[in-house]
C-alpha atoms as a PDB file:
ATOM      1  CA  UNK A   1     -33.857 -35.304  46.047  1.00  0.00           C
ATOM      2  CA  UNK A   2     -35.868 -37.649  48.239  1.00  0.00           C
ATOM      3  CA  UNK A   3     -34.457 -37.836  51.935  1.00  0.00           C
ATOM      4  CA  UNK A   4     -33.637 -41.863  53.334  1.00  0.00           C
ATOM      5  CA  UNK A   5     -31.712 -40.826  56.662  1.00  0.00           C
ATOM      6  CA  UNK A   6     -31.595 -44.011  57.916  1.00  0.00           C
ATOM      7  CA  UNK A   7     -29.961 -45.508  55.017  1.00  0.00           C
ATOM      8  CA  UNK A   8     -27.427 -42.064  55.030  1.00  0.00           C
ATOM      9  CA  UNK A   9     -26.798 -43.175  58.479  1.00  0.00           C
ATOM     10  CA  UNK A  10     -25.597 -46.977  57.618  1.00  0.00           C
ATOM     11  CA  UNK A  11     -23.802 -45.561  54.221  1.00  0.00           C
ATOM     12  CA  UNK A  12     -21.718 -43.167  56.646  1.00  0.00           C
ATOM     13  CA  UNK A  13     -20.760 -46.510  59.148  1.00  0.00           C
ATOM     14  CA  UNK A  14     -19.548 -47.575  55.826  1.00  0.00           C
ATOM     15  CA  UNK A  15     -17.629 -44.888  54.854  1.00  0.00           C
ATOM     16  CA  UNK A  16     -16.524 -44.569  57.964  1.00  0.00           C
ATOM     17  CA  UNK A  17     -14.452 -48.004  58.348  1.00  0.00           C
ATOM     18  CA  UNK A  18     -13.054 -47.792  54.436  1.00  0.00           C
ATOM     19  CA  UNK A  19     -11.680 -44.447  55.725  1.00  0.00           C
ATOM     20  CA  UNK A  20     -10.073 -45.681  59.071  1.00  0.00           C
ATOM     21  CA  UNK A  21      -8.315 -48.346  56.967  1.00  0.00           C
ATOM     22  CA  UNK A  22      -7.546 -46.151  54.304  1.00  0.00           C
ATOM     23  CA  UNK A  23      -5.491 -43.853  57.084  1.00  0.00           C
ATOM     24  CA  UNK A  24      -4.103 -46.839  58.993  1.00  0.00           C
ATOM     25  CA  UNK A  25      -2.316 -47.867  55.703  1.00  0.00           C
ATOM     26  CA  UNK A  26      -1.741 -44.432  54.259  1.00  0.00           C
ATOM     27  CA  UNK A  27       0.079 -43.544  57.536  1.00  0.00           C
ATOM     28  CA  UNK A  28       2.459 -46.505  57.046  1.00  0.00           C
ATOM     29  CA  UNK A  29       3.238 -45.398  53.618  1.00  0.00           C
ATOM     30  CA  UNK A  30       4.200 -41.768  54.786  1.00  0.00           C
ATOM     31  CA  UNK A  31       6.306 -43.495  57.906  1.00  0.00           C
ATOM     32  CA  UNK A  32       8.297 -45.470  55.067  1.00  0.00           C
ATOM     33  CA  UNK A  33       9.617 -42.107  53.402  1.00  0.00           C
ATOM     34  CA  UNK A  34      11.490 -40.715  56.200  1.00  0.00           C
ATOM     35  CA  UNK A  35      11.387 -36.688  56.987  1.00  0.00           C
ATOM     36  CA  UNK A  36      13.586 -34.151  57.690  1.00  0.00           C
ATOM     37  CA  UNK A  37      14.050 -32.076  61.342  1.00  0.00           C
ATOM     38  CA  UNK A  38      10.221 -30.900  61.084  1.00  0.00           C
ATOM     39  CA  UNK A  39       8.874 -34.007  60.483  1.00  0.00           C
ATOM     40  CA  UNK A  40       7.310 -32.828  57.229  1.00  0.00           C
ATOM     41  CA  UNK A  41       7.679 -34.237  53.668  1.00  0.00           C
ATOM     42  CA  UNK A  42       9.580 -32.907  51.154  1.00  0.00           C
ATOM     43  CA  UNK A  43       9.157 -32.945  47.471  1.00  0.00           C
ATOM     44  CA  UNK A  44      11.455 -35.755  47.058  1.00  0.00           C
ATOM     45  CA  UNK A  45       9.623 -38.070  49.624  1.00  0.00           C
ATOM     46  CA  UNK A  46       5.807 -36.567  48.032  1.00  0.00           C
ATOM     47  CA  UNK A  47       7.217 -38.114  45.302  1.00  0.00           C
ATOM     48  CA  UNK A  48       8.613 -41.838  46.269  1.00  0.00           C
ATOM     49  CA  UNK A  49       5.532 -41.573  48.464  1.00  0.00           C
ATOM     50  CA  UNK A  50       3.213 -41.553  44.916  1.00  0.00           C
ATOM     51  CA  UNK A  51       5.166 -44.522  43.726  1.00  0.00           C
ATOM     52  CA  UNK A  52       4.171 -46.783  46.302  1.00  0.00           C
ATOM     53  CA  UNK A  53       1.978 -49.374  46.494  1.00  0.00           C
ATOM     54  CA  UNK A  54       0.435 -49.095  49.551  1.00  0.00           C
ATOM     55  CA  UNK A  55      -0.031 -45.555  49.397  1.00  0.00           C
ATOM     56  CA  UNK A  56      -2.152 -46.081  46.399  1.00  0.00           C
ATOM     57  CA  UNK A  57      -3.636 -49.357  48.620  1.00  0.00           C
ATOM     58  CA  UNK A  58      -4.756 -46.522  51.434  1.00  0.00           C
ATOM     59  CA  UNK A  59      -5.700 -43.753  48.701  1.00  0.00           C
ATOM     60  CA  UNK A  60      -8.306 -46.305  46.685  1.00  0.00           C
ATOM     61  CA  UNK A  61      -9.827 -47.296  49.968  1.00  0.00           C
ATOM     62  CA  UNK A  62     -10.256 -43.791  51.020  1.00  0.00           C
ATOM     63  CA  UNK A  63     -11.684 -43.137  47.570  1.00  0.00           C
ATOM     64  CA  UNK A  64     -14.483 -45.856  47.901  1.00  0.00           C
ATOM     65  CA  UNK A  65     -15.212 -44.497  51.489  1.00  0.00           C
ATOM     66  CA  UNK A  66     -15.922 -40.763  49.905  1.00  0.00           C
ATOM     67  CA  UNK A  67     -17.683 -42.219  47.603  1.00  0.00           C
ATOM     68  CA  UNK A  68     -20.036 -43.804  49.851  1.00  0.00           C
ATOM     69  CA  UNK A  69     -19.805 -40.937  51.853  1.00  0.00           C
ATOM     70  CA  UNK A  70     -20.884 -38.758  48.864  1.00  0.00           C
ATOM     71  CA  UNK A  71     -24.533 -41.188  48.051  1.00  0.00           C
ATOM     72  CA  UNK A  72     -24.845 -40.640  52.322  1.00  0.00           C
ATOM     73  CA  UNK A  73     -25.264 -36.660  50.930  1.00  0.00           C
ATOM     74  CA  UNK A  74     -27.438 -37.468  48.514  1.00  0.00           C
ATOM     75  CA  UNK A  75     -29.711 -38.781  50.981  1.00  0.00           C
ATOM     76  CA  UNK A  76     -29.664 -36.394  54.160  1.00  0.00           C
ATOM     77  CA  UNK A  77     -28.625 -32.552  54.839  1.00  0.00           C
ATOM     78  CA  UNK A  78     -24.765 -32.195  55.199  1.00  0.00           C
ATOM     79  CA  UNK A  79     -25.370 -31.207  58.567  1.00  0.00           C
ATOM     80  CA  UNK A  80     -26.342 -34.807  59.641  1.00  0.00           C
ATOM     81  CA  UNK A  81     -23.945 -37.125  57.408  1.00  0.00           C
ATOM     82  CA  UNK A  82     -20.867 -35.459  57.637  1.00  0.00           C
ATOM     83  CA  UNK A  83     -20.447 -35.493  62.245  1.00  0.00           C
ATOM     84  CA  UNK A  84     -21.030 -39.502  61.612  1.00  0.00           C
ATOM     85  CA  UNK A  85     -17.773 -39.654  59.641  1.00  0.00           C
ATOM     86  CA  UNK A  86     -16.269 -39.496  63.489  1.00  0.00           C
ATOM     87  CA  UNK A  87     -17.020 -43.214  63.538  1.00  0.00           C
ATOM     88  CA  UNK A  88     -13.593 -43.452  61.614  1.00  0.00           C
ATOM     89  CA  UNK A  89     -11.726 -42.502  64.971  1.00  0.00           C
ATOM     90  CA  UNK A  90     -12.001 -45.557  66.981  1.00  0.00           C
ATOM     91  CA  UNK A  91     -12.340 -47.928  64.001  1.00  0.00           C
ATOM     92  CA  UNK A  92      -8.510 -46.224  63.685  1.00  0.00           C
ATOM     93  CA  UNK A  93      -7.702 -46.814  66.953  1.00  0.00           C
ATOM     94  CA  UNK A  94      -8.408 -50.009  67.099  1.00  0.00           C
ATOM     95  CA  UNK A  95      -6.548 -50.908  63.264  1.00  0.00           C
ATOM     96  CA  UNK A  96      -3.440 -49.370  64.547  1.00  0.00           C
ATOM     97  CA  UNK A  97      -3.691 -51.200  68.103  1.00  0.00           C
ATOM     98  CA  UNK A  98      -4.242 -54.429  65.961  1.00  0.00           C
ATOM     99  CA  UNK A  99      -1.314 -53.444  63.954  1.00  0.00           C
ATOM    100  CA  UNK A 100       1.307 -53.060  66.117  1.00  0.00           C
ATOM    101  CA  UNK A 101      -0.041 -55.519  68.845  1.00  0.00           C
ATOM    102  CA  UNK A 102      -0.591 -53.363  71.814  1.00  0.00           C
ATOM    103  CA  UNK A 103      -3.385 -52.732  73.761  1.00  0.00           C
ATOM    104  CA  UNK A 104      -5.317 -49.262  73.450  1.00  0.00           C
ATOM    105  CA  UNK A 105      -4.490 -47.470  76.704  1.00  0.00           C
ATOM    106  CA  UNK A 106      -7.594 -45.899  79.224  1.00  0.00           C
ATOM    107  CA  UNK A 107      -5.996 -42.580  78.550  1.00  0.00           C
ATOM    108  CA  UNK A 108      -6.553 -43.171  74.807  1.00  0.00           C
ATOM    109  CA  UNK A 109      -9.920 -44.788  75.216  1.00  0.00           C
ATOM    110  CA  UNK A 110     -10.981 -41.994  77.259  1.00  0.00           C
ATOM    111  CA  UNK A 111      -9.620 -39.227  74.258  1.00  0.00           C
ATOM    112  CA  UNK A 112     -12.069 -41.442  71.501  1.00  0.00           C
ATOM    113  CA  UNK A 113     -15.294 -41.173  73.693  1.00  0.00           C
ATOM    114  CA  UNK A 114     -14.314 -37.681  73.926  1.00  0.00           C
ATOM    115  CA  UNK A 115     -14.245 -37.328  70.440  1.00  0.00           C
ATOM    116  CA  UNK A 116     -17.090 -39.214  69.771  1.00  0.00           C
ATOM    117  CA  UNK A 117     -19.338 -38.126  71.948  1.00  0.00           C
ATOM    118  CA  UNK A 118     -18.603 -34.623  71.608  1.00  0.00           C
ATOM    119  CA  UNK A 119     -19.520 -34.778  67.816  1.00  0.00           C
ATOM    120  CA  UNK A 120     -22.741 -37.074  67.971  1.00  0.00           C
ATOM    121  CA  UNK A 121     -24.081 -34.201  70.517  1.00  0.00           C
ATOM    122  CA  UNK A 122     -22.978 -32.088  67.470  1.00  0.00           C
ATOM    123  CA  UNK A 123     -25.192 -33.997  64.628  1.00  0.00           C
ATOM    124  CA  UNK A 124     -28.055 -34.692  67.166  1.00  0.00           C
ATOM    125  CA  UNK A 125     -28.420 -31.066  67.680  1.00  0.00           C
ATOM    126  CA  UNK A 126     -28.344 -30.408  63.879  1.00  0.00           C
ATOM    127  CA  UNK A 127     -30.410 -32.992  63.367  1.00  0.00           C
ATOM    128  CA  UNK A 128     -32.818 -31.261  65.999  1.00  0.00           C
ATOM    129  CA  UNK A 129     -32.605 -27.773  64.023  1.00  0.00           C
ATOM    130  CA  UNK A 130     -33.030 -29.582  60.834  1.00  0.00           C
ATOM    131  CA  UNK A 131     -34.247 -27.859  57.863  1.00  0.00           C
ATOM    132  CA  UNK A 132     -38.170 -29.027  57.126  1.00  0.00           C
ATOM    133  CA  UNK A 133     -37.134 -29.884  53.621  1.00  0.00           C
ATOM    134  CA  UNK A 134     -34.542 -29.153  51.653  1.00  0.00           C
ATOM    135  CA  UNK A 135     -34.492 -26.229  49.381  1.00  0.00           C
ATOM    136  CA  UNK A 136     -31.016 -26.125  47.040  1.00  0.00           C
ATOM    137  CA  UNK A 137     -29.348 -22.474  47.022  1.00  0.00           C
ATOM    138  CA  UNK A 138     -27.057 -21.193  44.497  1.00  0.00           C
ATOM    139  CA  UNK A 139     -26.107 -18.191  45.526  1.00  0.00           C
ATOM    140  CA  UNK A 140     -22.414 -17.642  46.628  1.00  0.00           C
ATOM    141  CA  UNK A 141     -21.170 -21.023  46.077  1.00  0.00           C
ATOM    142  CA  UNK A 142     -18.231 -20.419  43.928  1.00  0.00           C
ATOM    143  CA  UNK A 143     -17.253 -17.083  46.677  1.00  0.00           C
ATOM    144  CA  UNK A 144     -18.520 -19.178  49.992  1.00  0.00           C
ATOM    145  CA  UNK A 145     -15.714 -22.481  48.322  1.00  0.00           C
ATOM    146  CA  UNK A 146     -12.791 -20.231  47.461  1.00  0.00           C
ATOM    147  CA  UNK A 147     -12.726 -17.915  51.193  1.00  0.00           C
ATOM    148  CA  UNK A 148     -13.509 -21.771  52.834  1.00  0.00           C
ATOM    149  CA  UNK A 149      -9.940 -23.013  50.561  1.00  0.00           C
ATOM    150  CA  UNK A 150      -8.119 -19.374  51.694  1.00  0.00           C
ATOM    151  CA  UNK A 151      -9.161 -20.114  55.248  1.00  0.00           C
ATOM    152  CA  UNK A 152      -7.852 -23.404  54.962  1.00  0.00           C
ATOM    153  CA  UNK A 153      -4.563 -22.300  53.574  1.00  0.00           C
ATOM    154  CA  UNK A 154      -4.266 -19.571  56.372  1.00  0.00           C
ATOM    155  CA  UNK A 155      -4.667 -23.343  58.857  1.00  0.00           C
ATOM    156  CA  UNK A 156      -2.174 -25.213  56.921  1.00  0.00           C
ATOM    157  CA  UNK A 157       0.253 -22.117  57.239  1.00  0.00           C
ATOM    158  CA  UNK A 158       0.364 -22.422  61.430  1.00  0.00           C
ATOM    159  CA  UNK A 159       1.117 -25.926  60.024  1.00  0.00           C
ATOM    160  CA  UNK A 160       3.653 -25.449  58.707  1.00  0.00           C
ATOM    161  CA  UNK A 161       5.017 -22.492  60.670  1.00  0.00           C
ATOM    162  CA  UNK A 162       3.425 -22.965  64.213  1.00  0.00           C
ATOM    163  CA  UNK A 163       4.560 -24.775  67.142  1.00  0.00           C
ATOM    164  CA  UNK A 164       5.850 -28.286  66.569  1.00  0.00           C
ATOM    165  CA  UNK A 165       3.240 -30.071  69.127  1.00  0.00           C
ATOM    166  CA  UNK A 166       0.572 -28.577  66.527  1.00  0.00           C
ATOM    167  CA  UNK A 167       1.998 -28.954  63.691  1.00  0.00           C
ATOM    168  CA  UNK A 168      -0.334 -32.579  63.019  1.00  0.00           C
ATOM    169  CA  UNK A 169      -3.394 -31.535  64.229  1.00  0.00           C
ATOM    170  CA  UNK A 170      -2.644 -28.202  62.077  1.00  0.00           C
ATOM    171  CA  UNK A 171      -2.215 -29.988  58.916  1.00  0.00           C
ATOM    172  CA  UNK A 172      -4.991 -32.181  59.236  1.00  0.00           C
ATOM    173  CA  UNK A 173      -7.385 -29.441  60.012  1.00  0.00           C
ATOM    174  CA  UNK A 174      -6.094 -27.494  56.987  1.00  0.00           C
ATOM    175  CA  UNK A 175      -7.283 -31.088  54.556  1.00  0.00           C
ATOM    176  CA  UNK A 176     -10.481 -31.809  56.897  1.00  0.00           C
ATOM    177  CA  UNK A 177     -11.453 -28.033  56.218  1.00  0.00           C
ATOM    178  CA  UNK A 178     -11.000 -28.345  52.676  1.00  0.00           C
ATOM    179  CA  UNK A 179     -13.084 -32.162  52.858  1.00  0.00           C
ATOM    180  CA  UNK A 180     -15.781 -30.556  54.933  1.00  0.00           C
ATOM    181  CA  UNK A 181     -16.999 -27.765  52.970  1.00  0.00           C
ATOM    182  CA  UNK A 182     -16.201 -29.931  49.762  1.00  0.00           C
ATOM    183  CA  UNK A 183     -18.978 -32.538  51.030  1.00  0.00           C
ATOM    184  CA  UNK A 184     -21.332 -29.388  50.951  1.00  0.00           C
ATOM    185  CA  UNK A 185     -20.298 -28.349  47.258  1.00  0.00           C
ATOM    186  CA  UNK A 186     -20.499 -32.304  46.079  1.00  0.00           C
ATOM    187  CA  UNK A 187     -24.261 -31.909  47.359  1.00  0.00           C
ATOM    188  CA  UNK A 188     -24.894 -28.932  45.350  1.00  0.00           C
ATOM    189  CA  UNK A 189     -23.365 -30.524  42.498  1.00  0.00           C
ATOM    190  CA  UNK A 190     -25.301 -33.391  42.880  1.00  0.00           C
ATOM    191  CA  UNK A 191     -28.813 -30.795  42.723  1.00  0.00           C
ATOM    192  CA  UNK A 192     -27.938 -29.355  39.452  1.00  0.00           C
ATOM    193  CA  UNK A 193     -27.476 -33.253  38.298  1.00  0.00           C
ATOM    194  CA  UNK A 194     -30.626 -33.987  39.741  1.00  0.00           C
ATOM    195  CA  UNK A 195     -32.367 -31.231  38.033  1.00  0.00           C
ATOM    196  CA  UNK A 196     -30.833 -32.080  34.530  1.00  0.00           C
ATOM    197  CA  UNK A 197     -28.820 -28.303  33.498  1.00  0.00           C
ATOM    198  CA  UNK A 198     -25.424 -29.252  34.475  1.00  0.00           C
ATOM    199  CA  UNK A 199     -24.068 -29.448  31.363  1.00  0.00           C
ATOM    200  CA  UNK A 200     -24.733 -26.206  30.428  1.00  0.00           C
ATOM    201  CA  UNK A 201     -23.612 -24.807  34.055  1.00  0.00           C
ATOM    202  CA  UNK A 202     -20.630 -22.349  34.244  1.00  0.00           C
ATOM    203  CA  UNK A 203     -21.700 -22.478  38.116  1.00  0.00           C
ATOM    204  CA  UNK A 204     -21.359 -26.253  38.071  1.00  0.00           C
ATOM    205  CA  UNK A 205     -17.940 -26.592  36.113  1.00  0.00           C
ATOM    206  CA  UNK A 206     -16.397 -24.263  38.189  1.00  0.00           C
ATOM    207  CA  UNK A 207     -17.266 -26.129  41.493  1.00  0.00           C
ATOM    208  CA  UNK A 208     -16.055 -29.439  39.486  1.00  0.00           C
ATOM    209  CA  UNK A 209     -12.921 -27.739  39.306  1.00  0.00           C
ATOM    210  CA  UNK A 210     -12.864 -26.563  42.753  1.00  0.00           C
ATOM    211  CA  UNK A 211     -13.092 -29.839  44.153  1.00  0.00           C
ATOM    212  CA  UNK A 212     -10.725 -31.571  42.068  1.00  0.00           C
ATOM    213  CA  UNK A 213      -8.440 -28.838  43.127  1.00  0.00           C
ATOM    214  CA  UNK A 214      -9.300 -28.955  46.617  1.00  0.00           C
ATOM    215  CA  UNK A 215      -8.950 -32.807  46.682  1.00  0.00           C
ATOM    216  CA  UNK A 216      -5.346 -32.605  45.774  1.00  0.00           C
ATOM    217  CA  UNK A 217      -4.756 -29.887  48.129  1.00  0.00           C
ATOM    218  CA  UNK A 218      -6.415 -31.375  51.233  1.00  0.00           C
ATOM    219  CA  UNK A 219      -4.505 -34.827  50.380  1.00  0.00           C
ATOM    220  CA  UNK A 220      -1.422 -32.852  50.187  1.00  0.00           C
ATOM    221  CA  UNK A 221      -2.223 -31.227  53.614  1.00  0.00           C
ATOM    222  CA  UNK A 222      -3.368 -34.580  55.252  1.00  0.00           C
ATOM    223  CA  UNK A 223       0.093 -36.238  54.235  1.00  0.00           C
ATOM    224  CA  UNK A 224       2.238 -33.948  56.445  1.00  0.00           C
ATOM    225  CA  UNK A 225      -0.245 -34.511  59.442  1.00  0.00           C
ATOM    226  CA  UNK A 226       0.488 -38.491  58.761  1.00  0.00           C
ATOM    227  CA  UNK A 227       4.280 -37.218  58.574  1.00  0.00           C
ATOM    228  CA  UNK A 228       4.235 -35.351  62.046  1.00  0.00           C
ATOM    229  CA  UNK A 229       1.539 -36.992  63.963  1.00  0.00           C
ATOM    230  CA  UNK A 230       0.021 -40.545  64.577  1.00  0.00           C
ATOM    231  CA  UNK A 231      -2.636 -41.984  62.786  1.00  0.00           C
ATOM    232  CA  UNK A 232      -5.722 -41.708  65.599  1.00  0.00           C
ATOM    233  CA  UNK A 233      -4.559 -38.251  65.861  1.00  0.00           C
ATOM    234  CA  UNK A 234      -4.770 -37.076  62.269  1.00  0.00           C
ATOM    235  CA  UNK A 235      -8.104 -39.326  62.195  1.00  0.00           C
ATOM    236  CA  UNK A 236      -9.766 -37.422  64.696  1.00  0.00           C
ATOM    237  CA  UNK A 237      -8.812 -33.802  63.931  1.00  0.00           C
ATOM    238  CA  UNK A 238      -9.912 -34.351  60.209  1.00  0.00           C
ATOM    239  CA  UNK A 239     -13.299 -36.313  61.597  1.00  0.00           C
ATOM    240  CA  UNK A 240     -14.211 -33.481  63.949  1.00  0.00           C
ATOM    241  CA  UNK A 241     -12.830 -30.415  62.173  1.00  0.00           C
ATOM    242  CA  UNK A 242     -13.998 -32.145  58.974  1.00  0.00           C
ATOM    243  CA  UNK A 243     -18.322 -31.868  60.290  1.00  0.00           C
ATOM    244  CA  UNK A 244     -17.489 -28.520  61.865  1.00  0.00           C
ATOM    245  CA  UNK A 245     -16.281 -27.069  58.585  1.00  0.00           C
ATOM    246  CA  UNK A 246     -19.100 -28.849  56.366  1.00  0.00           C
ATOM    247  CA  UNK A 247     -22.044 -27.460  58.913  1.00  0.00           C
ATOM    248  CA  UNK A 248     -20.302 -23.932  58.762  1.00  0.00           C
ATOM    249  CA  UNK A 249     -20.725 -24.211  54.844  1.00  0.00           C
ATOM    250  CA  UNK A 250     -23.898 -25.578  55.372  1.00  0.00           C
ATOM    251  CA  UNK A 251     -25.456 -22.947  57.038  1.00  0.00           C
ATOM    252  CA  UNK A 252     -23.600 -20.005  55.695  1.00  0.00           C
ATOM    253  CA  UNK A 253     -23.723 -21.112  51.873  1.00  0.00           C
ATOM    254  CA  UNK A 254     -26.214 -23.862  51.227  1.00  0.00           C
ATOM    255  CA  UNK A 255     -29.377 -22.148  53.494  1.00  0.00           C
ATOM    256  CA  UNK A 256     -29.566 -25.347  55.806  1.00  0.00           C
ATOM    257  CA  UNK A 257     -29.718 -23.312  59.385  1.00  0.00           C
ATOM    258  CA  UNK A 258     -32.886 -21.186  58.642  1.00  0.00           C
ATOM    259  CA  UNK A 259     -33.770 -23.636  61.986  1.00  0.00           C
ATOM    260  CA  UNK A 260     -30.940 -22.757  64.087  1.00  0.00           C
ATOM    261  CA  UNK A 261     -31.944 -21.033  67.629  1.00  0.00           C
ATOM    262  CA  UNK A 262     -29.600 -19.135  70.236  1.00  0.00           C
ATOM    263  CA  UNK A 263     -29.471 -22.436  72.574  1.00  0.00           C
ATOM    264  CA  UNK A 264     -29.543 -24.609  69.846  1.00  0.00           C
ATOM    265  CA  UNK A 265     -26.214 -22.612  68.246  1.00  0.00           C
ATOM    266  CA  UNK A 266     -24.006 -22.236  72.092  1.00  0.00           C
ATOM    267  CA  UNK A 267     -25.295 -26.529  72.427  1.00  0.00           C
ATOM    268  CA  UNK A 268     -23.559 -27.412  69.736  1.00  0.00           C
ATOM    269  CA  UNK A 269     -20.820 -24.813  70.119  1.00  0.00           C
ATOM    270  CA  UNK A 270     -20.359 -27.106  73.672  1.00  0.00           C
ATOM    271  CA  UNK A 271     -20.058 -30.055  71.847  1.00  0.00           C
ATOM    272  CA  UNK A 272     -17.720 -28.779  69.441  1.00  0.00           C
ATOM    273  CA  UNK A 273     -15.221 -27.940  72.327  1.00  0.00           C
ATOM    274  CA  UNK A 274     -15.673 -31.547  74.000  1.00  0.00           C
ATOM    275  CA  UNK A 275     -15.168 -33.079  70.108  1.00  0.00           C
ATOM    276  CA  UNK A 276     -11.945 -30.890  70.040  1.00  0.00           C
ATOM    277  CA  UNK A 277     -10.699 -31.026  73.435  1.00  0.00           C
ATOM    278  CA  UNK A 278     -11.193 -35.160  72.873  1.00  0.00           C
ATOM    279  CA  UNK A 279      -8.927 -35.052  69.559  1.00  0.00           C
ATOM    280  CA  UNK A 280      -6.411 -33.015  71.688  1.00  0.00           C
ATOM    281  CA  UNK A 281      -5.773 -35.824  74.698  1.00  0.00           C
ATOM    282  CA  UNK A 282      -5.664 -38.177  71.356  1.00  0.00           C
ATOM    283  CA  UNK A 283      -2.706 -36.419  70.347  1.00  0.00           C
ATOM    284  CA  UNK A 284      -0.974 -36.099  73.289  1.00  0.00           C
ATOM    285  CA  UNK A 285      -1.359 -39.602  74.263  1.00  0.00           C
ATOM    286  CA  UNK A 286      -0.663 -40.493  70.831  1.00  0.00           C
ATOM    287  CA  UNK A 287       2.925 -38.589  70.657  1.00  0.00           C
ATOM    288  CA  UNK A 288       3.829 -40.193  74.019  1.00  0.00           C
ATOM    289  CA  UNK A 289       3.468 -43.694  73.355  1.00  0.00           C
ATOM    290  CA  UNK A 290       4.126 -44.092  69.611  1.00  0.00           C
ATOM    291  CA  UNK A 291       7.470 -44.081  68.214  1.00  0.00           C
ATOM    292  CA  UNK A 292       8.109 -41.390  65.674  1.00  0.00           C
ATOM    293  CA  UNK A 293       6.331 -41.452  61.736  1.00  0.00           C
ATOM    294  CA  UNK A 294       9.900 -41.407  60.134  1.00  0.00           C
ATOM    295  CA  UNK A 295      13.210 -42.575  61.293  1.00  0.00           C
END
């Protein structure tokens, strides 16, 4: 497909805000079901959550955002789109601040440049070790999207399991996994569209499946970081994990570091730990000065 990066670019602003609001709302919904010691939903509360109204609300808007998000791929390597979907940290930041009427802290402020910062280093530099042109690879797709939804699992487990100041940023990392290297399979989807032999695909159906699959999953992994965690928190783990997982599959699966250079690889592996250590003082600020999800 032809590349427009600068349009991919404004698309992904997009995306970005529809999927701040969409976790500003969804967060609310979770809050309204309660929890138990952990924090985490049961099957009960998954299922009054399903029947509300703002839930839904907060799920359509995050649907329009991916879907924006998804003609951004179309348009430009995964490697460049997906880091931009960090916009949707301080967009959150400031919807929840706007929300419950108080003013966003330094501390806080100082977590979101962090964040920020850390991961527009990280899409400069893969913008820098860019593939040429594009070149769509079908080996290991189906293998490289089931060991990325294992891995992911193996994440949500220390979720579930792992200490209870991690427990958030655990889940959320399990669904942004999942999200990530799902924005690298919707691009290779959208190749076998482009080039007209879908229908007759086993490759493609499978990878149809795997995302449906893998959207229900992530959702259900995102939920319980909503359930234990704030909203700017959750935001920012799944924005920076989210890139960091869809470069990995990137690279490893889809062919697009053939560019990638010794400096160019430890840069971005810098940027990655100021991205991460960013959505960690988010958290901890977070769990200090909001009151708890469920009551």
């Amino acid at each position: 497909m032809p590349q427009n990066i600068p349009l991919a670019v404004a698309l992904m602003v997009v995306s970005s805000l529809l999927i701040a609001i969409a976790a500003t709302v969804q967060h609310q919904a979770v809050g309204e079901q309660g929890s138990g010691t952990t924090g985490e939903l049961k099957g009960d509360q998954f299922r009054a959550l399903i029947r509300s109204p703002r839930w839904w609300l907060g799920l359509a808007a995050n649907g329009v955002g991916a879907l924006v998000a998804v003609a951004a791929l179309l348009l430009a390597p995964v490697t460049i789109t997906q880091p931009l979907a960090v916009l949707a940290v301080p967009w959150t930041v400031l919807l929840t601040s706007r929300l419950h009427r108080t003013p966003v802290s330094g501390p806080t402020w100082t977590a979101v440049a962090l964040t920020c910062a850390g991961t527009v280093a990280f899409a400069l530099l893969a913008i820098w070790q860019g593939p040429d042109h594009e070149e769509f690879v079908e080996t290991g797709l189906i293998a490289g999207t089931i060991v990325g939804y294992l891995l992911a699992s193996g994440i949500a487990l220390l979720g579930r399991f792992g200490p209870q100041r991690l427990r958030s940023f655990l889940w959320a990392s399990a669904g942004a996994a999942i999200f990530g290297l799902e924005a690298g399979v919707v691009k290779a989807l959208g190749e076998y569209a482009a080039r007209g032999d879908w229908r007759g695909s086993v490759v493609f159906w499978v990878l149809a499946l795997l995302v449906i699959l893998g959207a229900l999953i992530g959702t259900a992994f995102v939920q319980q970081g909503y359930a234990t965690g704030s909203a700017e928190a959750v935001v920012g783990a799944v924005n920076v994990v989210g890139p960091l997982a869809a470069v990995i599959f990137g690279v490893a699966v889809l062919g697009e570091g053939v560019n990638y250079t010794v400096l160019g690889v430890v840069l971005m592996l810098a940027a990655a730990a100021v991205s991460m250590s960013g959505v960690a003082l988010l958290s901890r600020n977070e769990s200090q000065v909001s009151p708890p999800v469920a009551s």
